[in-house]
Protein backbone atom coordinates (compact mmCIF):
# COMPACT_ATOMS: atom_id res chain seq x y z
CA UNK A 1 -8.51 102.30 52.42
CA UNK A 2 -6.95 98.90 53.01
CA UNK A 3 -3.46 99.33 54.92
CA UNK A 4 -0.45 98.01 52.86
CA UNK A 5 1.01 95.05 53.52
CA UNK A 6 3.66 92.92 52.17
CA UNK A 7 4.32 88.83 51.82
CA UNK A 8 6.82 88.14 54.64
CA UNK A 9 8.02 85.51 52.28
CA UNK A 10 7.35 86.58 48.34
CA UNK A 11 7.37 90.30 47.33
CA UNK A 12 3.56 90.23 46.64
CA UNK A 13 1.39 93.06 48.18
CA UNK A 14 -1.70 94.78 48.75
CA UNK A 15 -1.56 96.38 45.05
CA UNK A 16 -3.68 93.05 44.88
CA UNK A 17 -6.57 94.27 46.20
CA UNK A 18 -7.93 90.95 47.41
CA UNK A 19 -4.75 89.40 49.05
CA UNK A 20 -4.69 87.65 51.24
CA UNK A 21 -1.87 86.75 54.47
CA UNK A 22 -2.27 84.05 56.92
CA UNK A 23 -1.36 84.70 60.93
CA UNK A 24 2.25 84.99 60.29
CA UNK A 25 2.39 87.16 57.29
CA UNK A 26 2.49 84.67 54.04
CA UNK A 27 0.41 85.61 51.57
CA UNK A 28 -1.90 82.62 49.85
CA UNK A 29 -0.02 83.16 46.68
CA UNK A 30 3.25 81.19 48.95
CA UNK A 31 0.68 79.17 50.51
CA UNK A 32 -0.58 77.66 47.09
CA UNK A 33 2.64 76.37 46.51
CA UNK A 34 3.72 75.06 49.49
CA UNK A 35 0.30 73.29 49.62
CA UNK A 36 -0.90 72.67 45.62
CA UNK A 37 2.15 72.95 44.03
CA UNK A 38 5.27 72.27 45.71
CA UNK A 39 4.12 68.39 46.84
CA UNK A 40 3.63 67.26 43.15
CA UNK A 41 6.79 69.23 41.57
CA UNK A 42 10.03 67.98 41.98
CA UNK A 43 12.00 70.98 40.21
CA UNK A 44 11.86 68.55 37.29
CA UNK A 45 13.68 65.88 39.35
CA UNK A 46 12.70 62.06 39.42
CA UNK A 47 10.34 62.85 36.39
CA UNK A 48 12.34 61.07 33.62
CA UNK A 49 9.70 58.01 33.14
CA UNK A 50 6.93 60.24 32.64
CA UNK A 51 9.08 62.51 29.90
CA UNK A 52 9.62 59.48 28.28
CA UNK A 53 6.33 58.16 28.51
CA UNK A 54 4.56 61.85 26.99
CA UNK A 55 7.09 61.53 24.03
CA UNK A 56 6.14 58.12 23.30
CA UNK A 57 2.68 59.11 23.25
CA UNK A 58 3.29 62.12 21.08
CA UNK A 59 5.75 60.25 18.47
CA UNK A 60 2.56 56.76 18.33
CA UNK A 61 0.12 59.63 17.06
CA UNK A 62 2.52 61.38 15.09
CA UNK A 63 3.79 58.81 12.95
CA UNK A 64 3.50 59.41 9.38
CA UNK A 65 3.02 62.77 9.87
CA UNK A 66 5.61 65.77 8.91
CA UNK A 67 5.19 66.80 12.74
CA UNK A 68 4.29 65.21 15.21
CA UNK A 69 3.59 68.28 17.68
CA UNK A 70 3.43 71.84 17.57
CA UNK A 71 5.29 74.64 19.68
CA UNK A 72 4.72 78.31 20.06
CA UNK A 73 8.23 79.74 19.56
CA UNK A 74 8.35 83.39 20.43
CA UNK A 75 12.45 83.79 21.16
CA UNK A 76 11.77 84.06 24.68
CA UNK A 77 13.55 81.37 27.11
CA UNK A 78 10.44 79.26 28.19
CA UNK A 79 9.24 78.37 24.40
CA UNK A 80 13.05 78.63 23.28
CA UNK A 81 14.08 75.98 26.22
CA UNK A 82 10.87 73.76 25.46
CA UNK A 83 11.67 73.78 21.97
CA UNK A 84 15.34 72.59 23.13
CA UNK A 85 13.92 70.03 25.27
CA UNK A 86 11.52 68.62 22.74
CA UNK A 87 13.84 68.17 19.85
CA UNK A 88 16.59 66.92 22.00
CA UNK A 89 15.94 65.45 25.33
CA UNK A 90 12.13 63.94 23.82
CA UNK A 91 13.44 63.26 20.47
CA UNK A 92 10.25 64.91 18.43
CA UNK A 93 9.67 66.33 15.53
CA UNK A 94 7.95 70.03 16.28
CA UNK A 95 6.62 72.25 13.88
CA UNK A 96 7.77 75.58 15.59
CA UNK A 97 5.15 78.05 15.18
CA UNK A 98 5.43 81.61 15.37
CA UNK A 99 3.69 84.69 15.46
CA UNK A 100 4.51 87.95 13.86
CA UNK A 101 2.33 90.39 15.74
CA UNK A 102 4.08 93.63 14.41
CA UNK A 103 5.88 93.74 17.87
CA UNK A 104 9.43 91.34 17.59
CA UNK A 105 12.53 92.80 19.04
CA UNK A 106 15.54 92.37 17.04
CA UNK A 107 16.95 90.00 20.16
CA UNK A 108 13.89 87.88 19.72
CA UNK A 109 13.76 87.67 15.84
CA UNK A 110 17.82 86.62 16.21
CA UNK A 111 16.72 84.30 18.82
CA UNK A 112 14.50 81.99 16.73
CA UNK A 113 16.55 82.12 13.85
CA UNK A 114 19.35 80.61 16.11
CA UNK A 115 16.96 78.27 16.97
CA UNK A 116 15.65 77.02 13.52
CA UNK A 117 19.58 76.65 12.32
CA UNK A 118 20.67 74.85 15.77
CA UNK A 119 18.08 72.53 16.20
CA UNK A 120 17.87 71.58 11.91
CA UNK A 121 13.90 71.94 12.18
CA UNK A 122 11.10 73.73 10.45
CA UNK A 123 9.41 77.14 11.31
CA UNK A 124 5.93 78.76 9.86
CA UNK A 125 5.32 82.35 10.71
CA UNK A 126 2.07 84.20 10.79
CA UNK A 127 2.21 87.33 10.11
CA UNK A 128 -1.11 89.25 11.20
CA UNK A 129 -2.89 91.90 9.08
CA UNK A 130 -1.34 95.21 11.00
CA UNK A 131 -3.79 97.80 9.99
CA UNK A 132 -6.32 95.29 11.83
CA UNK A 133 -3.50 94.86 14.77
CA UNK A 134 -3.32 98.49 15.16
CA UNK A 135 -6.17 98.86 15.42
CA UNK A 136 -7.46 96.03 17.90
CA UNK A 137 -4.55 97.33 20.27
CA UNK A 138 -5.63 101.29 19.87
CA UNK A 139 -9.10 100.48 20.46
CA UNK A 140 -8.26 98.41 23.65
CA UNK A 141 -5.72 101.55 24.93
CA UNK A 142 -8.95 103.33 24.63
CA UNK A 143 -10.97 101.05 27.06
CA UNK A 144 -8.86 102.05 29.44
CA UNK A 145 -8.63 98.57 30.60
CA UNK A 146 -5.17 97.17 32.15
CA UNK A 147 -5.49 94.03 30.25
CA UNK A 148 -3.73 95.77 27.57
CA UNK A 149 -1.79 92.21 26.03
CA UNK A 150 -4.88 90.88 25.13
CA UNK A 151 -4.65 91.46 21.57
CA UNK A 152 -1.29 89.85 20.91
CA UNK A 153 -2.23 87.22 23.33
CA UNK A 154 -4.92 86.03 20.73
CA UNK A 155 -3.23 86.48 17.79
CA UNK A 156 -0.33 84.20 19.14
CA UNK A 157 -2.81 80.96 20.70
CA UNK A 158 -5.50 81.80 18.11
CA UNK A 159 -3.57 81.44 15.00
CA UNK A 160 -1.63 78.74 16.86
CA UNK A 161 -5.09 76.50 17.77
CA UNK A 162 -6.57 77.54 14.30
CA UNK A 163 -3.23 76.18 12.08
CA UNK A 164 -3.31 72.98 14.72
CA UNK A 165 -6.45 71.92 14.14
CA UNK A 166 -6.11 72.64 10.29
CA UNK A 167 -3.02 70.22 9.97
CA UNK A 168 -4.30 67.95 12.04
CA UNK A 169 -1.65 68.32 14.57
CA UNK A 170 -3.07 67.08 18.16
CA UNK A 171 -0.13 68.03 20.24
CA UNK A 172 0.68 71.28 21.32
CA UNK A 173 4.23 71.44 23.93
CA UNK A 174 4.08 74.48 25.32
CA UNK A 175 6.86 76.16 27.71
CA UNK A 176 4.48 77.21 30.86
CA UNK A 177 6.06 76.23 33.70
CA UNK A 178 6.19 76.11 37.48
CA UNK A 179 9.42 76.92 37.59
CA UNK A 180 9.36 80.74 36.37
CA UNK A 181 5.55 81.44 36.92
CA UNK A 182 4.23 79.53 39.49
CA UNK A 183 2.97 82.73 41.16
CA UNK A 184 0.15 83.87 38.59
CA UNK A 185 -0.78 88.46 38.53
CA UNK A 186 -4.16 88.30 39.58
CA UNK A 187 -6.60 89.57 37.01
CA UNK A 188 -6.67 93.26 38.77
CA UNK A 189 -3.25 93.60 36.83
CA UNK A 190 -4.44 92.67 33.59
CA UNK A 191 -4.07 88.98 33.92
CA UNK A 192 -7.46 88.26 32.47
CA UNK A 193 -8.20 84.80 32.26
CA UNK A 194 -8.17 84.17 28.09
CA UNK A 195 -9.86 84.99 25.15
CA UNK A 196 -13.12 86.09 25.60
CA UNK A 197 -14.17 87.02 22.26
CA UNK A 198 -17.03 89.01 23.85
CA UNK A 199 -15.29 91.49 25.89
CA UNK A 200 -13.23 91.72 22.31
CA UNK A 201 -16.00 92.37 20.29
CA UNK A 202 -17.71 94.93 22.55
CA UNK A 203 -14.43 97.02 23.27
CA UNK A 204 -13.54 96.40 19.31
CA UNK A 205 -17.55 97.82 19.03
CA UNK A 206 -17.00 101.21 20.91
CA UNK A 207 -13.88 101.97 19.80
CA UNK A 208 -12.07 100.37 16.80
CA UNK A 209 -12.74 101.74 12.86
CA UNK A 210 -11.90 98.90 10.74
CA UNK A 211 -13.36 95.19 10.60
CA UNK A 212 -11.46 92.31 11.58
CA UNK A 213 -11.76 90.59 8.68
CA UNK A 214 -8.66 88.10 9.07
CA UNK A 215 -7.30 88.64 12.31
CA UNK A 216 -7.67 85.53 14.00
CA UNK A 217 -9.64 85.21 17.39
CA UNK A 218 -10.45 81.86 18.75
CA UNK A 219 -12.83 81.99 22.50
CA UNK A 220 -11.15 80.53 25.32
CA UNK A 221 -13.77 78.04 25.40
CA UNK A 222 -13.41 76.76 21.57
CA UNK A 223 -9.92 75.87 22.16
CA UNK A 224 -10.12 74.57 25.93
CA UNK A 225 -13.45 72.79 25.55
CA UNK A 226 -14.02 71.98 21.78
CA UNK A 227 -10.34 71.66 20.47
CA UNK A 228 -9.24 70.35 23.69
CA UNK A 229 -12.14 67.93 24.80
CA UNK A 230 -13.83 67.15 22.25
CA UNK A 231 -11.18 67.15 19.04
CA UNK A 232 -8.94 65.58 21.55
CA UNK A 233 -6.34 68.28 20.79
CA UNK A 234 -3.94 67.87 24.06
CA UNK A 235 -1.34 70.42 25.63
CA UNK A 236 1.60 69.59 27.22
CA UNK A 237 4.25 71.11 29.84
CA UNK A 238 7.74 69.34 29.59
CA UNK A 239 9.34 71.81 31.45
CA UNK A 240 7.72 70.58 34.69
CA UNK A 241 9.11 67.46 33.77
CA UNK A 242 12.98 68.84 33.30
CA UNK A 243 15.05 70.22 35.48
CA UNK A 244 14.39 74.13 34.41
CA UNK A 245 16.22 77.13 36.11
CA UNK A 246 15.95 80.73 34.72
CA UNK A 247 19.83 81.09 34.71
CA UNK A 248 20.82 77.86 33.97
CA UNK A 249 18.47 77.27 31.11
CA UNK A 250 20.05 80.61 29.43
CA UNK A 251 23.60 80.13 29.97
CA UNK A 252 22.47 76.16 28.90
CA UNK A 253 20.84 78.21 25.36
CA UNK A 254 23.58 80.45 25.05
CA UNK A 255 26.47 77.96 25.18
CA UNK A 256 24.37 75.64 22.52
CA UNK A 257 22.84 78.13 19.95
CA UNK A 258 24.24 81.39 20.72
CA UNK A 259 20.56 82.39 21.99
CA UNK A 260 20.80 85.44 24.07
CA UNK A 261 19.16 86.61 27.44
CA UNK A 262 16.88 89.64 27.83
CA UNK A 263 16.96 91.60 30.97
CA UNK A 264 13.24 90.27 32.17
CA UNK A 265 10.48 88.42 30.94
CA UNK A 266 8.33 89.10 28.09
CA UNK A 267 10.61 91.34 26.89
CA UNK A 268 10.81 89.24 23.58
CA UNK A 269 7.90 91.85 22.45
CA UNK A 270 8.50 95.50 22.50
CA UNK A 271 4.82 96.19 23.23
CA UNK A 272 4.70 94.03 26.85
CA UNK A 273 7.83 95.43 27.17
CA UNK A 274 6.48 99.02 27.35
CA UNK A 275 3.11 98.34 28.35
CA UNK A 276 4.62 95.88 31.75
CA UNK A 277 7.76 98.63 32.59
CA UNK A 278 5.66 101.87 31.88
CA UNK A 279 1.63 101.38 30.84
CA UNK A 280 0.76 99.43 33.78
CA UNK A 281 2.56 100.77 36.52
CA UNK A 282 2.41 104.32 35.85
CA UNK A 283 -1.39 104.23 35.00
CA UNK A 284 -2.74 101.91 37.21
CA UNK A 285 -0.06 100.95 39.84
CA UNK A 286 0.62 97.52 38.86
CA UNK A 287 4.01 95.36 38.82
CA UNK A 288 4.09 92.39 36.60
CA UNK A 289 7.58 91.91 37.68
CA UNK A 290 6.65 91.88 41.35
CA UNK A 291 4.62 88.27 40.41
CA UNK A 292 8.03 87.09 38.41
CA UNK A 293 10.13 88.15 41.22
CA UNK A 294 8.01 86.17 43.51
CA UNK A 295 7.78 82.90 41.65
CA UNK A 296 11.61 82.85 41.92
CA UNK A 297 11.76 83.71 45.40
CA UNK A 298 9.48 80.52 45.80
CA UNK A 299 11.37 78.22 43.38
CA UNK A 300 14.68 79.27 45.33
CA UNK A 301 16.06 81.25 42.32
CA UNK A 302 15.69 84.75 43.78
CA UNK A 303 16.51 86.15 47.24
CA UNK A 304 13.65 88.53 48.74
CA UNK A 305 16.27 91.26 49.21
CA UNK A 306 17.31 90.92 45.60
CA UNK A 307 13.94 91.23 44.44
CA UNK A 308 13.04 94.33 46.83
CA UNK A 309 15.78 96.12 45.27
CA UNK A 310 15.02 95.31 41.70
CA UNK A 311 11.39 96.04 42.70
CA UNK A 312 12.67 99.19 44.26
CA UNK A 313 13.44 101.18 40.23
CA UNK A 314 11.94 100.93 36.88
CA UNK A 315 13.47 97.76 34.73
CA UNK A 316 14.28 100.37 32.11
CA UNK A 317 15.65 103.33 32.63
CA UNK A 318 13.85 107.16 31.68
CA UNK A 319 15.53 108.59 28.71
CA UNK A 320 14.41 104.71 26.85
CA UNK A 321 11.18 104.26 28.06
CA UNK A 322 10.36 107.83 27.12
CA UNK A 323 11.73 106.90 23.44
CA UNK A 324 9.46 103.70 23.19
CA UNK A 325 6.43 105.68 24.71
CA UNK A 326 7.07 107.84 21.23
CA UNK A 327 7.89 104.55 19.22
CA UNK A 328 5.04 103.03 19.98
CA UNK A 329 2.75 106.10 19.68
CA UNK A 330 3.91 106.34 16.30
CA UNK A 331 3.66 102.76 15.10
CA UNK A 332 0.06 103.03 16.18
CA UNK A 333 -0.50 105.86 13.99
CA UNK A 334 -1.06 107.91 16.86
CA UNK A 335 0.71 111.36 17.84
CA UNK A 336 2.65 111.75 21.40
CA UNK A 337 -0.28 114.06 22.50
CA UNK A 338 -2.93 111.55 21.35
CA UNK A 339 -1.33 108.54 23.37
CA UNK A 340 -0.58 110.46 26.22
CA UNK A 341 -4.29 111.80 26.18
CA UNK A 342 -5.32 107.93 26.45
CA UNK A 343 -3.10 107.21 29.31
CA UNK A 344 -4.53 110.17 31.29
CA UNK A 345 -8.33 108.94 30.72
CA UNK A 346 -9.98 107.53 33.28
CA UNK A 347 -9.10 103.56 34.18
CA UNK A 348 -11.42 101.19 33.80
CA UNK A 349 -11.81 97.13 34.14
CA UNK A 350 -13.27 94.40 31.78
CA UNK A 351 -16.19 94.82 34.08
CA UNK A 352 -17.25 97.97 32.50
CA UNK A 353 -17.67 96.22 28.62
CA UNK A 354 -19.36 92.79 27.79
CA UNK A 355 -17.98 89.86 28.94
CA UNK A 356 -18.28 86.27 30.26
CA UNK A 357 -15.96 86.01 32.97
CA UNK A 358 -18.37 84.06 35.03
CA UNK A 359 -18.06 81.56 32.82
CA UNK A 360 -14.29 81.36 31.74
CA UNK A 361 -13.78 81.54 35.85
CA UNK A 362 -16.36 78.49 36.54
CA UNK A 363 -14.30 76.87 34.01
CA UNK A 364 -10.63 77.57 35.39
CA UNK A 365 -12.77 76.70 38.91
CA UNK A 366 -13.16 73.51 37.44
CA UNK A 367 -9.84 72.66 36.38
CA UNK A 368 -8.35 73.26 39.96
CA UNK A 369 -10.75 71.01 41.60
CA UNK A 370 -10.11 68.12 39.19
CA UNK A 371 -6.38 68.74 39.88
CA UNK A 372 -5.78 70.05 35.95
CA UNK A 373 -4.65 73.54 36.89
CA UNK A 374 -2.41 74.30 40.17
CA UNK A 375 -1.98 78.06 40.33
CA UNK A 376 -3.69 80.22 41.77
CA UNK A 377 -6.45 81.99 40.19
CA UNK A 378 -8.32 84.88 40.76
């Protein structure tokens, strides 16, 4: 068994299984960024001219147009703050887009409605089928994989691509940043690398009941290669342009729109809010948070002591995540017994179904050695 060991820098450990630490003790998640990263990232300083020169771009295609780009608005600070950023500091016209995948918290609902009224700009919501929802998600608890966000994760850039490409909107701002998650969870802790409507459709296969006859569920490579390459369909990331700190960004929402903080990331969806603070680390060992912690320890918003001691306890407390293990038992149709049956079975990986990782990895290979993509994968 591979003795633990810890970043002497970041909070990120041998729960990776394939870390790895130079002489002194840094792990190659620090090293990425000191090497890949950190030279062509100001913290959003000195980047003005290029802002200005990506809205320019995005407002010469757009004209005419109702919109002349498209964000993914989920109520959560990065898409909140890029939405800010975009309407006000870019001076665009966005289409905000979101996703209704059965999961909102009331926070994040109040969030984007804040949003819509402060900014004065449009909002479509799609609402996915639930009995198909349900049962995506039920069938993928029974995989026993830990990639258990999968099925919102498609919903939310599936529809988003698919209603894109429909309106013939070519630009997509999106709020992934350096800032907050420059320190990517390998795939060991369910950070699969995208859609890959294989591994869906086997999984969906052994274990779901119903068809999916609308949900929508777009590969990885239709919307990187064909939307992206060939339709000409381009992404952008503002907030590497801005400068963007956790705090200051929410106080900076908060005193404009009212928009309110949650305690940690993702917690905009009550699903990756139970399945990051009590699926995944009680079932398979794994801390999302110790990858968030660590991006902010890089980015010099986070001490390492501070994030050892938030490390150190569960974000939520017993009595509440014991509620939401029976809330979402029940919104899934399933009893207490039958959930807690599925988190005892066995664990497995994405390596035990169909899949084409090989090829969504060659790809994301391919985008770091052409300079596209500056995190680490793996």
């Amino acid at each position: 068994m591979k003795k633990y060991q810890i970043c002497c820098n970041c909070i990120m450990d041998t729960s990776d299984p394939h870390i790895q630490f130079d002489a002194q003790g840094r792990c190659e998640y620090c090293n990425n960024f000191e090497q890949t990263i950190a030279p062509n990232w100001t913290s959003g300083q000195k980047h003005e001219a290029e802002l200005k020169t990506m809205a320019e771009a995005i407002k010469a295609e757009g004209k005419g147009k109702d919109f002349d780009c498209i964000i993914g608005l989920s109520g959560g600070l990065d898409s909140s703050y890029a939405a800010y950023i975009a309407k006000e500091k870019m001076g665009l016209r966005p289409l905000l887009f979101h996703v209704d995948a059965g999961w909102n918290t009331d926070q994040a609902v109040g969030n984007i409605e804040k949003l819509v009224d402060g900014l004065g700009l449009d909002l479509y919501t799609e609402v996915i089928n639930w009995e198909e929802m349900k049962d995506l998600q039920v069938a993928f608890l029974k995989s026993g994989i830990p990639d258990q966000d999968l099925p919102q994760d498609a919903s939310f850039f599936s529809s988003l691509y698919k209603f894109a490409r429909q309106h013939k909107i070519k630009h997509v701002i999106t709020g992934s940043n350096f800032s907050t998650e420059c320190c990517r969870e390998p795939e060991e802790w369910g950070g699969y690398l995208g859609i890959d409507t294989l591994l869906f459709n086997d999984i969906h296969r052994q274990f779901g009941k119903r068809p999916l006859e609308t949900f929508p569920l777009k590969d990885i490579l239709i919307y990187k290669l064909y939307y992206q390459k060939i339709l000409g369909m381009k992404v952008h990331h503002p907030l590497n342009l801005v400068p963007f700190g956790k705090k200051d960004a929410e106080d900076e929402l908060g005193r404009l729109f009212g928009w309110q903080r949650f305690q940690h990331k993702h917690h905009e969806s009550r699903f990756t809010r139970f399945y990051e603070d009590y699926w995944l680390p009680r079932k398979f060992g794994f801390h999302k948070r110790r990858a968030h912690f660590s991006s902010l320890i890089m980015t010099g918003q986070m001490t390492r002591e501070a994030a050892l001691e938030r490390i150190a306890s569960p974000e939520m407390d017993e009595h509440f995540l014991k509620q939401e293990f029976e809330y979402v038992a029940h919104k899934l149709d399933l009893t207490v017994e039958e959930l807690q049956q599925i988190f005892n079975s066995p664990n497995k990986t994405y390596r035990d179904y169909k899949n084409k990782r090989w090829m969504i990895g060659f790809g994301a290979n391919v985008m770091r050695w052409l300079g596209l993509e500056k995190r680490y994968f793996r």
